[in-house]
Protein backbone atom coordinates (compact mmCIF):
# COMPACT_ATOMS: atom_id res chain seq x y z
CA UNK A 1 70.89 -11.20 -42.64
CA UNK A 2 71.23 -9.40 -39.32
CA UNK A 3 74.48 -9.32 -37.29
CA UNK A 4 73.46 -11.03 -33.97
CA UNK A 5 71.21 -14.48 -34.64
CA UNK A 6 68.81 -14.44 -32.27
CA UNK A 7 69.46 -17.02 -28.92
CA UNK A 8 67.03 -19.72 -28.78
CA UNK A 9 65.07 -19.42 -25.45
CA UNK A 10 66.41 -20.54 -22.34
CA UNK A 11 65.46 -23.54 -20.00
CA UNK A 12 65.44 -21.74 -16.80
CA UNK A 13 62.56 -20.33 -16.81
CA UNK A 14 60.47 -23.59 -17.72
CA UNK A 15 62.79 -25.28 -14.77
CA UNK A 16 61.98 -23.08 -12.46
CA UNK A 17 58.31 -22.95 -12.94
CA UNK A 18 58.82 -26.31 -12.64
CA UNK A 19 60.48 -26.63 -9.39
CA UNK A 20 58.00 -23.78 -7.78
CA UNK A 21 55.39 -26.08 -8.80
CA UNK A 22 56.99 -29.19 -7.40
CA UNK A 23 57.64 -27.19 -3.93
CA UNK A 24 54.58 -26.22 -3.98
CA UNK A 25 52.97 -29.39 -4.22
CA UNK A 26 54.88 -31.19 -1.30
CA UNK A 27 54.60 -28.55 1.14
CA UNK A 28 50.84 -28.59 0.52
CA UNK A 29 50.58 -32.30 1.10
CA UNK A 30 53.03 -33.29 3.38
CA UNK A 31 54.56 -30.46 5.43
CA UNK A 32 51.57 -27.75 5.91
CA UNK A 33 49.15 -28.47 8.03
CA UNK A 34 45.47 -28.75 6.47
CA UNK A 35 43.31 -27.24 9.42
CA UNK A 36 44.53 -25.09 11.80
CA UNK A 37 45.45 -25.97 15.36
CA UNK A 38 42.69 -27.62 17.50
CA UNK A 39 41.45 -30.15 14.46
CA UNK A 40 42.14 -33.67 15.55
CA UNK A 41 43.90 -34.96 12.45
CA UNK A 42 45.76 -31.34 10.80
CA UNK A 43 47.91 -32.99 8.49
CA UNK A 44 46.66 -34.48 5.05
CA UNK A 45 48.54 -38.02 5.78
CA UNK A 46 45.96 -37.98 8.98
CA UNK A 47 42.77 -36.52 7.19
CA UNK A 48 43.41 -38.93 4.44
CA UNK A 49 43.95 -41.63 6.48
CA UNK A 50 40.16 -41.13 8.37
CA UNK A 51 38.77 -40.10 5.31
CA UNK A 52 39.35 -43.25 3.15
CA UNK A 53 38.26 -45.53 6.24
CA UNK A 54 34.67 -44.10 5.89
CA UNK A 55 32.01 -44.96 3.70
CA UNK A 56 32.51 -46.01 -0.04
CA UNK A 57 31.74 -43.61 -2.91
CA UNK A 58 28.24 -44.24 -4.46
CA UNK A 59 28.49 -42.47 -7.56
CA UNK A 60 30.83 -42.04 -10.30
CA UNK A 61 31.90 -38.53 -9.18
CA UNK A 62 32.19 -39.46 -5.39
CA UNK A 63 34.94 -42.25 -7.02
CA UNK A 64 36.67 -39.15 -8.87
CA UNK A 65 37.89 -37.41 -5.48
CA UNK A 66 37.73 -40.15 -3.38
CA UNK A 67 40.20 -41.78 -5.48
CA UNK A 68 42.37 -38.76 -5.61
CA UNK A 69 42.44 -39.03 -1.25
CA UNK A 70 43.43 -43.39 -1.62
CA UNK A 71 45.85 -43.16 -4.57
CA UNK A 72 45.85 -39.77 -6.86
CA UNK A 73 48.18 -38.45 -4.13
CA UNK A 74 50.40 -40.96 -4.88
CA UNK A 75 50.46 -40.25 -8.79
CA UNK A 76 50.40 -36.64 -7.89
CA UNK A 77 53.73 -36.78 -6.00
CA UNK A 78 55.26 -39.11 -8.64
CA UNK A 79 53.95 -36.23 -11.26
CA UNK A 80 55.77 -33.27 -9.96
CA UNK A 81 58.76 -34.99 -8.86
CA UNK A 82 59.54 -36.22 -12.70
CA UNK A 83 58.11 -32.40 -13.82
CA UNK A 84 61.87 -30.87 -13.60
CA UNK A 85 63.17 -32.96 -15.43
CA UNK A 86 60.70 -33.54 -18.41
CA UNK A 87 59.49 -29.83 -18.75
CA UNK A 88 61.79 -28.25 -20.78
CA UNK A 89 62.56 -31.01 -22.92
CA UNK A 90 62.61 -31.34 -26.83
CA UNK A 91 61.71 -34.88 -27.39
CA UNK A 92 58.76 -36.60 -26.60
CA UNK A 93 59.50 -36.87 -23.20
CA UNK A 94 57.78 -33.43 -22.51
CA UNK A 95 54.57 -34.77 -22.32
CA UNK A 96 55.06 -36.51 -19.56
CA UNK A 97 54.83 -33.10 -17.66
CA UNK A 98 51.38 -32.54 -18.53
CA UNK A 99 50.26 -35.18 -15.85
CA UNK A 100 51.62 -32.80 -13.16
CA UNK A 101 48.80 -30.64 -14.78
CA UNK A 102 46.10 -33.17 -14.64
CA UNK A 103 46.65 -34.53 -11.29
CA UNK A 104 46.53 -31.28 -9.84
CA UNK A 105 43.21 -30.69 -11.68
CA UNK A 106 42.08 -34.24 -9.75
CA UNK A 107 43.38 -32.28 -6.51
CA UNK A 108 41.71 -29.35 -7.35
CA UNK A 109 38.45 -31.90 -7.76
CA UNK A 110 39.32 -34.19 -4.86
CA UNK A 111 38.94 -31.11 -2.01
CA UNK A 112 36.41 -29.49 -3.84
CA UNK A 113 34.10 -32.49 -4.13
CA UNK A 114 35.41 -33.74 -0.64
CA UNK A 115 33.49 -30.63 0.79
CA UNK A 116 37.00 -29.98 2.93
CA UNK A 117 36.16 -26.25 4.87
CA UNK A 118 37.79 -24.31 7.03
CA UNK A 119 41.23 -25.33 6.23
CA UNK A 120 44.56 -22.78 5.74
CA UNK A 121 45.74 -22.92 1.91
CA UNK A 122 47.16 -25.80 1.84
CA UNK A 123 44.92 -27.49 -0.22
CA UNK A 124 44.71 -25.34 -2.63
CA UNK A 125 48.68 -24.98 -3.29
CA UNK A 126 48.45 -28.21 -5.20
CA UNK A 127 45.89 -26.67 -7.88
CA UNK A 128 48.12 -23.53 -7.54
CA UNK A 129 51.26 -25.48 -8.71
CA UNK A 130 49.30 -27.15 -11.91
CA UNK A 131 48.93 -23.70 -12.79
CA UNK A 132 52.79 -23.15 -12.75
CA UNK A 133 53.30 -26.45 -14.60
CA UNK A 134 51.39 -25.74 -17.81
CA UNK A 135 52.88 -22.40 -17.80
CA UNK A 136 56.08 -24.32 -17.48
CA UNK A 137 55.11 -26.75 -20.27
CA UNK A 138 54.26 -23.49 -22.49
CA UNK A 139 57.08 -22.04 -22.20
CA UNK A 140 59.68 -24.91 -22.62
CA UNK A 141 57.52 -25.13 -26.32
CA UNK A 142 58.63 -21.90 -27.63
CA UNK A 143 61.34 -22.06 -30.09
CA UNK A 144 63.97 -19.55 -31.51
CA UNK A 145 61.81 -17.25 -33.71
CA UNK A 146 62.82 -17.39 -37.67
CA UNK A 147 65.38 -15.23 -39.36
CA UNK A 148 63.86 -14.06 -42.61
């Protein structure tokens, strides 16, 4: 038996992850600008808003990201905003965090099918921030290792 028991892992570091991903994701939607200066609509709020008034999506792809610009962004927000508190947990509560993942996959899908150029990296922050969510997720699974 050794002296010292080994310290089951922290939080903090799942946490974190979790609330870099969650900045991430609202500064990318709602505070940064999309396009830089000189575009008529920067913002997302505006792009989306001119971008869901167009045409309807014909096939079953164009209704993956166009559904991500009516609604997804919606379900996105809700997603990372729940993340901190669900990420490091032991119950089954933590698997609620894995939507944070999978709506930032539909952003990730939504500007790349979209065909959104020229923009700053805004809309890319959102994919960016999944990335720090499962690594979140992974991390909040680890558990004290076994004493033999």
């Amino acid at each position: 038996m050794p002296l010292i028991d080994p310290a089951p892992p922290g939080k903090g570091a799942p946490v974190g992850l979790a609330v870099a991903a969650l900045l991430l994701t609202l500064i990318g939607l709602y505070l940064w600008p999309w396009w830089p200066s000189g575009f008529p609509d920067p913002t997302f709020l505006e792009f989306r808003r001119e971008y869901t008034d167009g045409p309807s999506p014909v096939t079953w792809w164009d209704s993956v990201y166009f559904g991500w610009f009516q609604y997804g962004y919606l379900v996105q927000t809700v997603a990372v905003l729940v993340l901190p508190f669900t990420v490091a947990r032991d119950d089954r509560w933590h698997w609620l965090s894995l939507a944070a993942v999978l709506t930032c996959g539909w952003q990730l899908a939504g500007v790349l099918g979209s065909t959104v150029f020229h923009t700053t990296p805004a809309p890319f922050l959102g994919p960016l921030a999944g990335i720090l969510a499962l690594v979140g997720w992974l991390l909040g699974r680890r558990k004290a290792p076994r004493v033999a």
